[in-house]
Protein backbone atom coordinates (compact mmCIF):
# COMPACT_ATOMS: atom_id res chain seq x y z
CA UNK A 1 0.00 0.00 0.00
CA UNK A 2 3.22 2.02 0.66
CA UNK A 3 4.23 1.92 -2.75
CA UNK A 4 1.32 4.05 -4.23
CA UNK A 5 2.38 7.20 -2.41
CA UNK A 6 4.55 7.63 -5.04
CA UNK A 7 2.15 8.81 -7.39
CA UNK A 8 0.16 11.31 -5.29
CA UNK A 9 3.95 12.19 -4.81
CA UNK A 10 4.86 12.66 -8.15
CA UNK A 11 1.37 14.35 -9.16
CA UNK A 12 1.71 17.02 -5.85
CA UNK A 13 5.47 17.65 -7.13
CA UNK A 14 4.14 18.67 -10.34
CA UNK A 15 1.70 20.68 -9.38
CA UNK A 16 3.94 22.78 -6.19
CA UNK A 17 6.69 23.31 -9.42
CA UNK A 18 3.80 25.16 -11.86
CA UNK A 19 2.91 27.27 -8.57
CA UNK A 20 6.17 28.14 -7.50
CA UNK A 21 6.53 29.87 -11.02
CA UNK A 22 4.01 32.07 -10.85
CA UNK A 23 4.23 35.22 -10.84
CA UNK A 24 1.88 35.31 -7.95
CA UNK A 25 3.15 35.26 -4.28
CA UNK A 26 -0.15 33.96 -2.91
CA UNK A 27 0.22 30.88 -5.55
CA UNK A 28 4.12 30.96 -5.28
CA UNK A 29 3.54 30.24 -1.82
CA UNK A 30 1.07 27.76 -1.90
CA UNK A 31 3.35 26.00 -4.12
CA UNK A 32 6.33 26.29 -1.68
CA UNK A 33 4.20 24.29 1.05
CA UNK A 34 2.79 21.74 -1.61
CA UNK A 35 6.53 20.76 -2.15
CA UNK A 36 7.22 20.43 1.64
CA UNK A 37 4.32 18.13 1.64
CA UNK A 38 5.50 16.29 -1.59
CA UNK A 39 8.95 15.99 0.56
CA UNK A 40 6.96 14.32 3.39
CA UNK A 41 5.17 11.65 1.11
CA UNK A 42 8.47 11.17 -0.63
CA UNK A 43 10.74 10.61 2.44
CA UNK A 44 7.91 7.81 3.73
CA UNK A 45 7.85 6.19 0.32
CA UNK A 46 11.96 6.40 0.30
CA UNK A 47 11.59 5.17 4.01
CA UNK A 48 9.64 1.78 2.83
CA UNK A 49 11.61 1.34 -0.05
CA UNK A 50 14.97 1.76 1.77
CA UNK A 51 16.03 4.68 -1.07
CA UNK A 52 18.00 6.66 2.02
CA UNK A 53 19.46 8.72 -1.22
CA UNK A 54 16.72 10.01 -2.40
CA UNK A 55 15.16 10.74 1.77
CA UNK A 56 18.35 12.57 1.98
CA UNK A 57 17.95 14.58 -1.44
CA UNK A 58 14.13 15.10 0.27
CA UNK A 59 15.54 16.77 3.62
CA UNK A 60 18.04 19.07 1.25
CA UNK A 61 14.80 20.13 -1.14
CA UNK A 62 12.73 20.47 1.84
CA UNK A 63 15.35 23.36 3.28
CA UNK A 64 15.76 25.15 -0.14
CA UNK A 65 11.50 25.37 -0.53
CA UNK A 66 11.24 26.75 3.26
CA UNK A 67 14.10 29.23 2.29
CA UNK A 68 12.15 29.66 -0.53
CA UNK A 69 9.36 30.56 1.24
CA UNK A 70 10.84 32.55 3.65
CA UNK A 71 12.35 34.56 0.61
CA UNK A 72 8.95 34.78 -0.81
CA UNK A 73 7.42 35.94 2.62
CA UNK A 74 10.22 39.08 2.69
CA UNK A 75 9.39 39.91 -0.58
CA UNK A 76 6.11 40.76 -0.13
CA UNK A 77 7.33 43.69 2.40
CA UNK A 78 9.66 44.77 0.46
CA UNK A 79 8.93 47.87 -2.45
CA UNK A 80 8.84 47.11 -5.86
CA UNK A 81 11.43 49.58 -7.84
């Protein structure tokens, strides 16, 4: 049963990448948090499946989309030149 989470993986991946590049901060970060929760059902599918490479490339994506977001947060208070 395990093994399906892949594909709800895979499908929320797609979807966080086509939000993060919007041009939209609302939807970019929407998209940030879809990835952290694509990093969660990837790391228990890598967990089952013993793949400790990709859990660790999951923990490394998982700090660049909540510096992502953080980035995005700033932005917002931050004027447009």
């Amino acid at each position: 049963m395990v093994d399906l989470i892949q594909w709800p993986a895979m499908v929320i991946t797609v979807i966080a990448a086509w939000m993060v590049g919007s041009q939209r901060k609302f939807k970019r970060n929407w998209g940030f948090w879809l990835f952290l929760f694509s990093n969660v059902l990837w790391i228990v599918w890598g967990w089952h499946d013993g793949a400790y490479a990709l859990i660790v490339l999951q923990l490394c994506l998982a700090f660049l989309n909540i510096r992502g977001a953080l980035k995005n947060r700033t932005s917002e208070s931050k004027p447009s030149s």
